[in-house]
PDB file of N, CA and C in Angstrom:
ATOM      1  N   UNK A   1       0.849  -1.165   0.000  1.00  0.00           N
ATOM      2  CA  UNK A   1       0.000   0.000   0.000  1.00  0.00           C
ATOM      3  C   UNK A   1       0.898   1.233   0.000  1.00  0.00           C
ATOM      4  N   UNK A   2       0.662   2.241  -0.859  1.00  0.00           N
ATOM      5  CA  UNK A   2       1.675   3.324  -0.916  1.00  0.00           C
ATOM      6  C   UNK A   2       1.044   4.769  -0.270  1.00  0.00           C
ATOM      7  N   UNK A   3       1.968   5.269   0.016  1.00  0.00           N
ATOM      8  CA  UNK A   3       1.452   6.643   0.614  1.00  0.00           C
ATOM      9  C   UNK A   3       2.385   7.728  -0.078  1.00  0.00           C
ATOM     10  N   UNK A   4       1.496   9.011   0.073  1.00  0.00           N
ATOM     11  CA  UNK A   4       2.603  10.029  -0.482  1.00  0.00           C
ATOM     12  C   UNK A   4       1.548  11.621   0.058  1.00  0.00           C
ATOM     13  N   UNK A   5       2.153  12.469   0.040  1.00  0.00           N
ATOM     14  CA  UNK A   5       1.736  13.759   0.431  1.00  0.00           C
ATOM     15  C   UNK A   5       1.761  14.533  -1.003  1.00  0.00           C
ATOM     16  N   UNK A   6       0.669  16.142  -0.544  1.00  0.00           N
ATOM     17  CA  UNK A   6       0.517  16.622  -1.365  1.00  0.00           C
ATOM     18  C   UNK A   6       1.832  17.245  -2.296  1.00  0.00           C
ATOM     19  N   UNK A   7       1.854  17.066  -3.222  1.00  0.00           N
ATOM     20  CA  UNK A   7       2.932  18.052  -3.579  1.00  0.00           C
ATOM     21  C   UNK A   7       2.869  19.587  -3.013  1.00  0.00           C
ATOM     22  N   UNK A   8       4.186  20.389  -2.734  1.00  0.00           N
ATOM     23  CA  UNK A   8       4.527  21.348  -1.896  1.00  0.00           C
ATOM     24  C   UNK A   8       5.740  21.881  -2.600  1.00  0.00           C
ATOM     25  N   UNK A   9       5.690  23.373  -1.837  1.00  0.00           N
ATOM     26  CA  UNK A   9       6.805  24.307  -2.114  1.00  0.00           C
ATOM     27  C   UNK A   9       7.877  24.200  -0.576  1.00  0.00           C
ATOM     28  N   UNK A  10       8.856  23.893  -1.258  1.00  0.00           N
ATOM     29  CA  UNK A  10       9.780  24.092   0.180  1.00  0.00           C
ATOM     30  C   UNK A  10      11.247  24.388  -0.462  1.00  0.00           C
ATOM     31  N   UNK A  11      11.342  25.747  -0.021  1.00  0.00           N
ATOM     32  CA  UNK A  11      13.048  25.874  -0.352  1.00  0.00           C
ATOM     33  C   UNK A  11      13.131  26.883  -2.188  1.00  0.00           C
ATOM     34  N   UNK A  12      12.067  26.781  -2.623  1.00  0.00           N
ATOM     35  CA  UNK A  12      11.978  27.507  -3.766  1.00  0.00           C
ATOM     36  C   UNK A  12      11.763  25.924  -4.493  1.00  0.00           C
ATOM     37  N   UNK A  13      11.521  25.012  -4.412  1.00  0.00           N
ATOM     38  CA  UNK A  13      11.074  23.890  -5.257  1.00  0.00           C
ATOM     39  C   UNK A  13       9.724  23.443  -4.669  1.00  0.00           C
ATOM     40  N   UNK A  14       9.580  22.789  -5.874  1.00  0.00           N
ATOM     41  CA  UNK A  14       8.123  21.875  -6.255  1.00  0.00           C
ATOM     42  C   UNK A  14       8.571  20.663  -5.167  1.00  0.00           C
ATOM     43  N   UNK A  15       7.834  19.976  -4.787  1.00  0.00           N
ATOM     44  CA  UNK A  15       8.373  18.748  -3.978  1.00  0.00           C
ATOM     45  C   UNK A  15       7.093  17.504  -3.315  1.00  0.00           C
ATOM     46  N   UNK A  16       7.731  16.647  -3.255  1.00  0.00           N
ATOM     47  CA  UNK A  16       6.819  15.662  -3.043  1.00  0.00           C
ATOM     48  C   UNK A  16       7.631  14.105  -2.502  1.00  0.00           C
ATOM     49  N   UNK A  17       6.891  13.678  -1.520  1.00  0.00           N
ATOM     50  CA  UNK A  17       7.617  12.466  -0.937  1.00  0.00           C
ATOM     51  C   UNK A  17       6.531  11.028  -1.233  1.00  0.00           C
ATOM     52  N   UNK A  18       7.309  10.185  -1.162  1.00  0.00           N
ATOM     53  CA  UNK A  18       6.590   8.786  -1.308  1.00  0.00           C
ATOM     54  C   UNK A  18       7.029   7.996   0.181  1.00  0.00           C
ATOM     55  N   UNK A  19       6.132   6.834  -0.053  1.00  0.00           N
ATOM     56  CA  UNK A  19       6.650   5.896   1.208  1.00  0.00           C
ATOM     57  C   UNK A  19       5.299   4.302   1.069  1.00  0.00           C
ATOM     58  N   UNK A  20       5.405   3.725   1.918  1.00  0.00           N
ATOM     59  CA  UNK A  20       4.500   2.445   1.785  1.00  0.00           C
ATOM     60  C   UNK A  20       4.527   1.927   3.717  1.00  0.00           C
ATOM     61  N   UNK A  21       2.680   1.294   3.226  1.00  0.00           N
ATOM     62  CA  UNK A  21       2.824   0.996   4.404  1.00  0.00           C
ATOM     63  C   UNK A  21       2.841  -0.696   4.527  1.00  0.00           C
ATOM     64  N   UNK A  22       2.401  -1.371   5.359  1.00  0.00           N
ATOM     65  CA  UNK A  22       2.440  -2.756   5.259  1.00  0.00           C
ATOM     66  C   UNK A  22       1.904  -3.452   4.697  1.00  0.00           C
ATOM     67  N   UNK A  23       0.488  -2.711   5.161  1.00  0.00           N
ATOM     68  CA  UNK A  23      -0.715  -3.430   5.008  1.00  0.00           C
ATOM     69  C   UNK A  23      -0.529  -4.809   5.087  1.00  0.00           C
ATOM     70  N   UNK A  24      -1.491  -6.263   4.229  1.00  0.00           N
ATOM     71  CA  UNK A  24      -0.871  -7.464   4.082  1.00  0.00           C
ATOM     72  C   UNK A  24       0.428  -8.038   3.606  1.00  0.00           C
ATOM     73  N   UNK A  25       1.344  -7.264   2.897  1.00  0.00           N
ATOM     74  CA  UNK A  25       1.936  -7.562   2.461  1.00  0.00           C
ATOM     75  C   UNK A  25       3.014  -8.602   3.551  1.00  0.00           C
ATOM     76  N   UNK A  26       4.004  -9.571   3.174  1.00  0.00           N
ATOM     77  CA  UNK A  26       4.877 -10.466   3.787  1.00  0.00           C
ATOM     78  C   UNK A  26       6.218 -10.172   4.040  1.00  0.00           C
ATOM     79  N   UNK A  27       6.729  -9.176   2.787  1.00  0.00           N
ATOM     80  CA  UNK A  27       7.741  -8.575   3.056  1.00  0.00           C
ATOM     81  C   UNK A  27       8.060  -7.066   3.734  1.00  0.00           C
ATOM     82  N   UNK A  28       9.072  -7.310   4.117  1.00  0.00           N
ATOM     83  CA  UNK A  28       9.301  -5.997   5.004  1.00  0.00           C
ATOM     84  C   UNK A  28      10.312  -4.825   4.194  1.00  0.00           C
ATOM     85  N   UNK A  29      10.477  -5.115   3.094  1.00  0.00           N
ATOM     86  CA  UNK A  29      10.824  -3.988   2.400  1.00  0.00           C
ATOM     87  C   UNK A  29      10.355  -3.586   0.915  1.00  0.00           C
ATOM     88  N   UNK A  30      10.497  -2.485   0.268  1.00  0.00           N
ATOM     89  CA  UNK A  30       9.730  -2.240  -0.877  1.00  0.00           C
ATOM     90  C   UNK A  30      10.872  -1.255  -1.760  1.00  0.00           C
ATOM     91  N   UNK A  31      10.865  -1.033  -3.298  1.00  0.00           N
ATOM     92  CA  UNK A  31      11.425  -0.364  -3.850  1.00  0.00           C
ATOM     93  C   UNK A  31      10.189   0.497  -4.102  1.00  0.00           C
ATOM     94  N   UNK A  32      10.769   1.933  -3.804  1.00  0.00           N
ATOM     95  CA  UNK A  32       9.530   3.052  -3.598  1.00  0.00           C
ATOM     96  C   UNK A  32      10.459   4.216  -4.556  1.00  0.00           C
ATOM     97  N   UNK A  33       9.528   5.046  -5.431  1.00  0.00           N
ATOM     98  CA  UNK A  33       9.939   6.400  -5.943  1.00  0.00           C
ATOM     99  C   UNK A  33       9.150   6.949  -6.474  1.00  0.00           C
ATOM    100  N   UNK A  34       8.838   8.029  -6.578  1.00  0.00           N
ATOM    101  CA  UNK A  34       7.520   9.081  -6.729  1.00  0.00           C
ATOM    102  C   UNK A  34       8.618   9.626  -7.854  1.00  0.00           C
ATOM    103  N   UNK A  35       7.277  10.386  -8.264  1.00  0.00           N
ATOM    104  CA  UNK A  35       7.403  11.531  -9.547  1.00  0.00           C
ATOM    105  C   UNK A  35       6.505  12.839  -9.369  1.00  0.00           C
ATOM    106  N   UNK A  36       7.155  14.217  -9.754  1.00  0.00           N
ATOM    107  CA  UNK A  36       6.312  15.263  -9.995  1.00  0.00           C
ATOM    108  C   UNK A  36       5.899  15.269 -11.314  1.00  0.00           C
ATOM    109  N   UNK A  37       4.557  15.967 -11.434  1.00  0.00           N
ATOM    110  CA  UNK A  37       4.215  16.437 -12.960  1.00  0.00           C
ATOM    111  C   UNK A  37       4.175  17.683 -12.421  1.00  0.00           C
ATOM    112  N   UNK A  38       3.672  18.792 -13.812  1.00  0.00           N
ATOM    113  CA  UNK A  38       3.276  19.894 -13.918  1.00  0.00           C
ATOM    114  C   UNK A  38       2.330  19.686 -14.956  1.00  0.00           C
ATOM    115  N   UNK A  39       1.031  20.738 -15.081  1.00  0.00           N
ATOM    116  CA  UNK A  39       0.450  21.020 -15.733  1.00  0.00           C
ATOM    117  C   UNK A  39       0.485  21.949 -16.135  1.00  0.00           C
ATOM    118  N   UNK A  40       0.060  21.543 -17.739  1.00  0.00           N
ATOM    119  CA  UNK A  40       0.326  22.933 -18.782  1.00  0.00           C
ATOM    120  C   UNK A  40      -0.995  23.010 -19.479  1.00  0.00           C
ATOM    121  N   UNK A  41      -0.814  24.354 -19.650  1.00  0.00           N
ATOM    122  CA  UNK A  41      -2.405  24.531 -20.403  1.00  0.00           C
ATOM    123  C   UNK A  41      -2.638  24.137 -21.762  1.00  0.00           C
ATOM    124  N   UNK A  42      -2.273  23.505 -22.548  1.00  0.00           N
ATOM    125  CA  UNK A  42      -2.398  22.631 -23.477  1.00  0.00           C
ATOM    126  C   UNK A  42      -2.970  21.117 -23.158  1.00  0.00           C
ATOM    127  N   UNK A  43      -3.349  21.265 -21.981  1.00  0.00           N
ATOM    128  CA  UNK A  43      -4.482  20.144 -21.002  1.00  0.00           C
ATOM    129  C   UNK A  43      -3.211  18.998 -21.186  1.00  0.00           C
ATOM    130  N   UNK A  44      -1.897  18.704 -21.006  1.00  0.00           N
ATOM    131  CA  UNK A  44      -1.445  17.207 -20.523  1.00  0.00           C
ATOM    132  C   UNK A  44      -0.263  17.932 -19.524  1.00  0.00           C
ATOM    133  N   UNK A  45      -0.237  16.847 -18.545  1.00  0.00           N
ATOM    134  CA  UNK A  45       0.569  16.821 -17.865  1.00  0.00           C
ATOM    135  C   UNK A  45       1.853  16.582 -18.162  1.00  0.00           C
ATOM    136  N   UNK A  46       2.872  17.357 -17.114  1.00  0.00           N
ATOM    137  CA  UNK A  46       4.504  17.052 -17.649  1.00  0.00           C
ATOM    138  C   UNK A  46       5.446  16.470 -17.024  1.00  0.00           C
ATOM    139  N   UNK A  47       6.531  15.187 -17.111  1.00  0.00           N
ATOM    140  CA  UNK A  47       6.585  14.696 -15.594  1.00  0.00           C
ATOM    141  C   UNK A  47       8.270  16.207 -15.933  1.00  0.00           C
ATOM    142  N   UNK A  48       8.186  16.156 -14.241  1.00  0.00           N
ATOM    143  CA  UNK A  48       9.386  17.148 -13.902  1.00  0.00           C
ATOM    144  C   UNK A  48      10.170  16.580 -12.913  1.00  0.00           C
ATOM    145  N   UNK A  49      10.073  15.701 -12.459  1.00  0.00           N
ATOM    146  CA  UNK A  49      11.372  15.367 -11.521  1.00  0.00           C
ATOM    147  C   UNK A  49      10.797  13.902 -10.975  1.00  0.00           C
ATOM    148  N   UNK A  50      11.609  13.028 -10.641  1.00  0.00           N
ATOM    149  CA  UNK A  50      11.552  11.635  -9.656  1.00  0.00           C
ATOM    150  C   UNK A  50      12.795  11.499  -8.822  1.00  0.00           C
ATOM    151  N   UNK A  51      12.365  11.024  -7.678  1.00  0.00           N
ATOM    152  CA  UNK A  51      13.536  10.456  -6.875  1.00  0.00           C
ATOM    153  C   UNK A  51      13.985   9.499  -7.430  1.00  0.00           C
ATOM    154  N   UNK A  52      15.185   9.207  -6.943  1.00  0.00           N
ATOM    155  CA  UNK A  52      15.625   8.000  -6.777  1.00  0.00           C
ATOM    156  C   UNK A  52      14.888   6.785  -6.381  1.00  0.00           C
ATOM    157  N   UNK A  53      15.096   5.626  -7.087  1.00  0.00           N
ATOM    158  CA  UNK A  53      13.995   4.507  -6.326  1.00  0.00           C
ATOM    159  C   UNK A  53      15.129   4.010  -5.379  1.00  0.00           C
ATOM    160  N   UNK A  54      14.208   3.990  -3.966  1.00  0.00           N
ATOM    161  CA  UNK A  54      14.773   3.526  -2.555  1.00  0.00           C
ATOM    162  C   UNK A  54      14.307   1.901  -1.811  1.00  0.00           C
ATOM    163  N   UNK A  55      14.902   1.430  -1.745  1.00  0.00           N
ATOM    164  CA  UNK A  55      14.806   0.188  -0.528  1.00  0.00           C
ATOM    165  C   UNK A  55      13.893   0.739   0.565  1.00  0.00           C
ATOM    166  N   UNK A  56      13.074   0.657   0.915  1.00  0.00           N
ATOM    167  CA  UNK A  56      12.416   1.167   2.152  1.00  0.00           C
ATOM    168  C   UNK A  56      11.247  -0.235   3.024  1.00  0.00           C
ATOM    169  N   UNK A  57      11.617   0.318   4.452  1.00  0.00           N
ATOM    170  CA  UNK A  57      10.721  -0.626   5.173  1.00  0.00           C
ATOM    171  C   UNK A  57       9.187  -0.124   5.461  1.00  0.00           C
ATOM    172  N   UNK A  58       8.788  -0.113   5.695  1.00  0.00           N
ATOM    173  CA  UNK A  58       7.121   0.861   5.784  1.00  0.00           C
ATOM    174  C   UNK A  58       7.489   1.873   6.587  1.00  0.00           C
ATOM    175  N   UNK A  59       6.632   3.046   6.161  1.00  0.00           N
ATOM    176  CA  UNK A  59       6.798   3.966   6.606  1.00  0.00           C
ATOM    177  C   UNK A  59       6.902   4.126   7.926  1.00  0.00           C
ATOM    178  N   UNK A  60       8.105   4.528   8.267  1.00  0.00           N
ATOM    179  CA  UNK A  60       8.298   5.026  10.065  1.00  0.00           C
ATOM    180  C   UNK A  60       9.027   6.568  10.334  1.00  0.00           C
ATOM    181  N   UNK A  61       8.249   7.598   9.292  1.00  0.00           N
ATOM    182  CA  UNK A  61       9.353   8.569   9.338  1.00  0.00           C
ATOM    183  C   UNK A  61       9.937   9.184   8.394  1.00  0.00           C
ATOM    184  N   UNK A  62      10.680  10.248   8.445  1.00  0.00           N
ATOM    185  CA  UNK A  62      11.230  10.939   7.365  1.00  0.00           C
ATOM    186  C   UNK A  62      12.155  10.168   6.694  1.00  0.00           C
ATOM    187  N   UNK A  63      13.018   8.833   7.301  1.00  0.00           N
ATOM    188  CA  UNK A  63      14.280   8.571   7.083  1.00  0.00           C
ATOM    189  C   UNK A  63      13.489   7.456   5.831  1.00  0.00           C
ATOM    190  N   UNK A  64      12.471   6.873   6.386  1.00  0.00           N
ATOM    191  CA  UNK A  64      11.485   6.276   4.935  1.00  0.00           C
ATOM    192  C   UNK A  64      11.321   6.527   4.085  1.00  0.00           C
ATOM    193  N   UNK A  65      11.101   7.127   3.238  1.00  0.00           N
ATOM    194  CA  UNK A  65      10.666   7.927   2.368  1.00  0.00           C
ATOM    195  C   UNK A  65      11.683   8.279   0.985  1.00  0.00           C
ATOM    196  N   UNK A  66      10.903   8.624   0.093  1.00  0.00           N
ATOM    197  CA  UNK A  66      11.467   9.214  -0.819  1.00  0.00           C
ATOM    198  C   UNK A  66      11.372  10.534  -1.345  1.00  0.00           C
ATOM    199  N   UNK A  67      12.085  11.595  -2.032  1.00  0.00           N
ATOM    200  CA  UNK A  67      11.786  12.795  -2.163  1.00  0.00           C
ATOM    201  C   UNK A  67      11.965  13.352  -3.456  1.00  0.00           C
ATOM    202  N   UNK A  68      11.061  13.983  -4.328  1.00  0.00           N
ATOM    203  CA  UNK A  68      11.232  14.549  -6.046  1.00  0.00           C
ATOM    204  C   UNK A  68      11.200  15.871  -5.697  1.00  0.00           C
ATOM    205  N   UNK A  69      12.126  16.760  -6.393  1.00  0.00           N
ATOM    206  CA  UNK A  69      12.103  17.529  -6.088  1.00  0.00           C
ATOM    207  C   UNK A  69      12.125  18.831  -7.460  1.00  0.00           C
ATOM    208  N   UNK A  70      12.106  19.697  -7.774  1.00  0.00           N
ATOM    209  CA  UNK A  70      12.123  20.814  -8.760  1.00  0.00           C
ATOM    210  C   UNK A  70      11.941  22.052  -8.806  1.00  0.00           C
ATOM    211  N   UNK A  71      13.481  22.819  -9.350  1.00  0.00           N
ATOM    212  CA  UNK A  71      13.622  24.268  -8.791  1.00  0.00           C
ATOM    213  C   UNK A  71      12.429  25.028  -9.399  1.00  0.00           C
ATOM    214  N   UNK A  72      11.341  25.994  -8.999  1.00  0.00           N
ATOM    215  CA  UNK A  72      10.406  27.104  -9.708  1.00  0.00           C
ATOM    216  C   UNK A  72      11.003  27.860  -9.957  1.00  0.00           C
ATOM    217  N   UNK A  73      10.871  28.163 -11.443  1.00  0.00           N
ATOM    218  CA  UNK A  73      11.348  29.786 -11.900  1.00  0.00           C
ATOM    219  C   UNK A  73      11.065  30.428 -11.662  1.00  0.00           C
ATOM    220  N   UNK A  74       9.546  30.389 -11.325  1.00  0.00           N
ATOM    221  CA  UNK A  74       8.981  31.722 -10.359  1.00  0.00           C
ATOM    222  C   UNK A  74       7.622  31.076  -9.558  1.00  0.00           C
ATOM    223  N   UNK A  75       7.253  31.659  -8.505  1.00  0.00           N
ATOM    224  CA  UNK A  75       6.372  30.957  -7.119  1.00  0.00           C
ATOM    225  C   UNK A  75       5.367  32.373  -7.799  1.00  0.00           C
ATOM    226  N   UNK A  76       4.980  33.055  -8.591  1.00  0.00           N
ATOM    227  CA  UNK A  76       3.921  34.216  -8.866  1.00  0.00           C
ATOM    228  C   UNK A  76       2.739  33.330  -8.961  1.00  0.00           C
ATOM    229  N   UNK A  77       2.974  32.209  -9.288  1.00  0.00           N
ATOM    230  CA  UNK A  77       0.934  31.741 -10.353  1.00  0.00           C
ATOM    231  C   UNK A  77       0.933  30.551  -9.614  1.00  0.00           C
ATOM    232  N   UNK A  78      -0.358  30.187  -9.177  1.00  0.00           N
ATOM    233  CA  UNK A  78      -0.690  28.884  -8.988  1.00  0.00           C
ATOM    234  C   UNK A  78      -0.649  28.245 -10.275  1.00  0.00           C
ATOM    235  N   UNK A  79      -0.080  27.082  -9.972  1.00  0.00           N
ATOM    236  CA  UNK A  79      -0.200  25.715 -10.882  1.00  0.00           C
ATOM    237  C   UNK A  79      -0.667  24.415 -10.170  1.00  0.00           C
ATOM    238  N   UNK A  80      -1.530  23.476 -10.874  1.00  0.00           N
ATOM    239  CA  UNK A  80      -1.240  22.122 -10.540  1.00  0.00           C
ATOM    240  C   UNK A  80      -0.446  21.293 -10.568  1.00  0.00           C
ATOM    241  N   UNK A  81      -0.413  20.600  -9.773  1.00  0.00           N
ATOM    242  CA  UNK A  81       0.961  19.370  -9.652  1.00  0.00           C
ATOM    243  C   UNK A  81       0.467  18.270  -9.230  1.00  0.00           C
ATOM    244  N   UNK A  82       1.076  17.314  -9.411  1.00  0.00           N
ATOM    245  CA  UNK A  82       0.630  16.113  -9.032  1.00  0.00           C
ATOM    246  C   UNK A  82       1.725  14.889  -8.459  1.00  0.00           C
ATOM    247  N   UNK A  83       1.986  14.026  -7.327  1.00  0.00           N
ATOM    248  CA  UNK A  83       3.056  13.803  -6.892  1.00  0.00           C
ATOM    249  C   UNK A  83       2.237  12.235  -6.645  1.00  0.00           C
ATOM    250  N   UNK A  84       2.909  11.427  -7.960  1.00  0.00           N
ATOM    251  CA  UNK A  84       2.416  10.059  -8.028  1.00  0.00           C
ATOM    252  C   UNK A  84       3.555   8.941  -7.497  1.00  0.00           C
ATOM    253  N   UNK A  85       3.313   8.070  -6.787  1.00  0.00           N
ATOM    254  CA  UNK A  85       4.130   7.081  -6.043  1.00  0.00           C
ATOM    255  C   UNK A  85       4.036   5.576  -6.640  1.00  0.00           C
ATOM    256  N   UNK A  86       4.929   4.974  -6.589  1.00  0.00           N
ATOM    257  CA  UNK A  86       5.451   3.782  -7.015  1.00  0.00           C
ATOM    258  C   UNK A  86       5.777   2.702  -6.144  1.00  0.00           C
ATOM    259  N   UNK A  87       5.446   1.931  -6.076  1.00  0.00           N
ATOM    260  CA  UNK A  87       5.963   0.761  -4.536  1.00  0.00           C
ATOM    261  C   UNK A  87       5.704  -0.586  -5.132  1.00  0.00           C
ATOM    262  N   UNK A  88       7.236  -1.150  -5.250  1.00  0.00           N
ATOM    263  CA  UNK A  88       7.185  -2.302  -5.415  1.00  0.00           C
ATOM    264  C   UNK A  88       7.743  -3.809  -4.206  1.00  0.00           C
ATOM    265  N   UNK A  89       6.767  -4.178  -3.664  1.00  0.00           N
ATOM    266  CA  UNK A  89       6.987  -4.760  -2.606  1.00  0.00           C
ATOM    267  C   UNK A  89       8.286  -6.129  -3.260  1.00  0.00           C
ATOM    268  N   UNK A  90       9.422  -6.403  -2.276  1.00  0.00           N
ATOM    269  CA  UNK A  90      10.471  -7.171  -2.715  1.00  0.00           C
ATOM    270  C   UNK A  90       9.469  -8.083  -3.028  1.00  0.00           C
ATOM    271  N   UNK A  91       9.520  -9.314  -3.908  1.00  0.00           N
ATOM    272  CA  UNK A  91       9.364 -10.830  -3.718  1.00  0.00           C
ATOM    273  C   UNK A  91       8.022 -11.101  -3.953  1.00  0.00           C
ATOM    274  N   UNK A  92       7.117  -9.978  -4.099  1.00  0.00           N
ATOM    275  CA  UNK A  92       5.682 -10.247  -4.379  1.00  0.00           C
ATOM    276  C   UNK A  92       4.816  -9.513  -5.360  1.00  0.00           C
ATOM    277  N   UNK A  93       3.959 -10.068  -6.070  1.00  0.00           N
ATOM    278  CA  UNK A  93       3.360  -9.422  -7.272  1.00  0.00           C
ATOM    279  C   UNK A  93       2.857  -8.055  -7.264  1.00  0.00           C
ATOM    280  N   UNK A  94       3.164  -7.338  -7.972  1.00  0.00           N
ATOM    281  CA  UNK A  94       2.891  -5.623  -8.226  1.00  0.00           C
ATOM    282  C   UNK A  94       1.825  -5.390  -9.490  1.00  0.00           C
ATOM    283  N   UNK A  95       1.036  -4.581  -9.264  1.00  0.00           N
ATOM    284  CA  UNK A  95      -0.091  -3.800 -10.162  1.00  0.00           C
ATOM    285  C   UNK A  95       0.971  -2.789 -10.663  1.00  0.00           C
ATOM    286  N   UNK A  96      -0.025  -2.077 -11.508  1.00  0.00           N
ATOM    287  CA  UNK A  96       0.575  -0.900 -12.268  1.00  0.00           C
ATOM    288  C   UNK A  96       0.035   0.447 -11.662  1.00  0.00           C
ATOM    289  N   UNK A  97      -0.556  -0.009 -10.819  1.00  0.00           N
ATOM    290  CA  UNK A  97      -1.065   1.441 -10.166  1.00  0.00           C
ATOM    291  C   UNK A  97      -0.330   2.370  -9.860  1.00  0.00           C
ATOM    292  N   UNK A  98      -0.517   3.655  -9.617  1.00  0.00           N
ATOM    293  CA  UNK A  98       0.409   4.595  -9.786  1.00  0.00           C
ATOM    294  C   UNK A  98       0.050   5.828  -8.880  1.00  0.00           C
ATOM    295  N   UNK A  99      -0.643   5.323  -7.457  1.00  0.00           N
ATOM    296  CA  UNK A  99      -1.420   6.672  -6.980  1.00  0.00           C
ATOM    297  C   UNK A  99      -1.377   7.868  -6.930  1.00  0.00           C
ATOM    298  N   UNK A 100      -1.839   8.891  -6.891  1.00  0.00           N
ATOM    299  CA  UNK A 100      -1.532  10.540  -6.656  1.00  0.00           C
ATOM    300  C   UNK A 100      -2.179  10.884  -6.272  1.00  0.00           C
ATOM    301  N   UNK A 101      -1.652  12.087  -6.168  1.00  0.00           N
ATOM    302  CA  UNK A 101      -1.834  13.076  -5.083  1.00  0.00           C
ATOM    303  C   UNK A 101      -2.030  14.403  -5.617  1.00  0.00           C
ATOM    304  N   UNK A 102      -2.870  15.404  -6.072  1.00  0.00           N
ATOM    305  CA  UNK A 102      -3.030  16.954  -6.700  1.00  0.00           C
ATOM    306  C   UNK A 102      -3.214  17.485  -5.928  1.00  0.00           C
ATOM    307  N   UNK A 103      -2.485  19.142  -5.955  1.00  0.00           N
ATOM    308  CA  UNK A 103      -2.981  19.999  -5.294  1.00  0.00           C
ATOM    309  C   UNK A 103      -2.228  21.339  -6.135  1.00  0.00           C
ATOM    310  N   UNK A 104      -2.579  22.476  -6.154  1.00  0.00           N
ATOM    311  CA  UNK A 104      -2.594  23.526  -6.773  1.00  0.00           C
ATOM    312  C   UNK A 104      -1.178  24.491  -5.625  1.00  0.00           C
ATOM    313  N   UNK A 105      -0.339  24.971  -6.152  1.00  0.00           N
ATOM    314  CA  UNK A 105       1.275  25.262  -5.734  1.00  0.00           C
ATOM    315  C   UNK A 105       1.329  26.133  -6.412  1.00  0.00           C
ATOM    316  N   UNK A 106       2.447  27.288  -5.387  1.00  0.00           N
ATOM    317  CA  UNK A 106       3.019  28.645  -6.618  1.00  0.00           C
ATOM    318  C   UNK A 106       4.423  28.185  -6.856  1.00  0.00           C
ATOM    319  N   UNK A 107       4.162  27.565  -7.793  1.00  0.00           N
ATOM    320  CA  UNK A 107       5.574  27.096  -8.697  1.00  0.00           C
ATOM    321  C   UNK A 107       5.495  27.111 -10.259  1.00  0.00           C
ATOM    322  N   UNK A 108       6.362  27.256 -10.842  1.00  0.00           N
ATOM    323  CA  UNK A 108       6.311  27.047 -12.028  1.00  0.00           C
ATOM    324  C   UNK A 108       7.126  26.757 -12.489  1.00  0.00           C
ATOM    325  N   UNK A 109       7.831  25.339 -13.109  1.00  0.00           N
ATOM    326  CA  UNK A 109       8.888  25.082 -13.521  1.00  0.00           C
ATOM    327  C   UNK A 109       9.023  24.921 -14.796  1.00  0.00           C
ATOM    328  N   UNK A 110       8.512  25.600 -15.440  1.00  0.00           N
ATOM    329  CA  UNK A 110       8.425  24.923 -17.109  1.00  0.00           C
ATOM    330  C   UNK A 110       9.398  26.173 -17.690  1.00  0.00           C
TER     331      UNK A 110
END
């Protein structure tokens, strides 16, 4: 089961974290990495940044987690963003699901 927060401004970037929790799963670790998009008004989304994919045990914390990150050229205009997560549990069968997360940010990285 994956978790992730809204995408956010911190530091003058776009940003967004991933992580997973146990739920049923058997194993105790997961390869986890999120992605930012941006939206452009030509109606499709743009991806702009992914972490690194991480080894992680379920979420216990900041040290869990993964982080995408992307400098704004300018914080003037709201934009949408969207900060979609990835979790592939070691040793056991994975969907293609891809959850997210939207929320509207003064960033603009395009």
């Amino acid at each position: 089961m994956s978790g992730r927060d809204n995408p956010h401004v911190t530091g003058g970037d776009a940003s967004g974290h991933g992580w997973w929790g146990k739920g049923n799963c058997k194993n105790d670790y997961a390869d986890v990495y999120n992605c930012l998009y941006e939206y452009y008004t030509d109606g499709y989304w743009y991806k702009k940044a992914c972490s690194p994919t991480k080894k992680l045990k379920p979420y216990g914390g900041s040290t869990w987690r993964t982080n995408a990150r992307k400098k704004c050229n300018s914080e003037s205009k709201l934009i949408s963003w969207r900060n979609h997560v990835d979790v592939n549990v070691i040793d056991e069968p994975d969907t293609a699901e891809k959850p997210m997360n939207q929320a509207a940010i003064k960033c603009v990285a395009n």
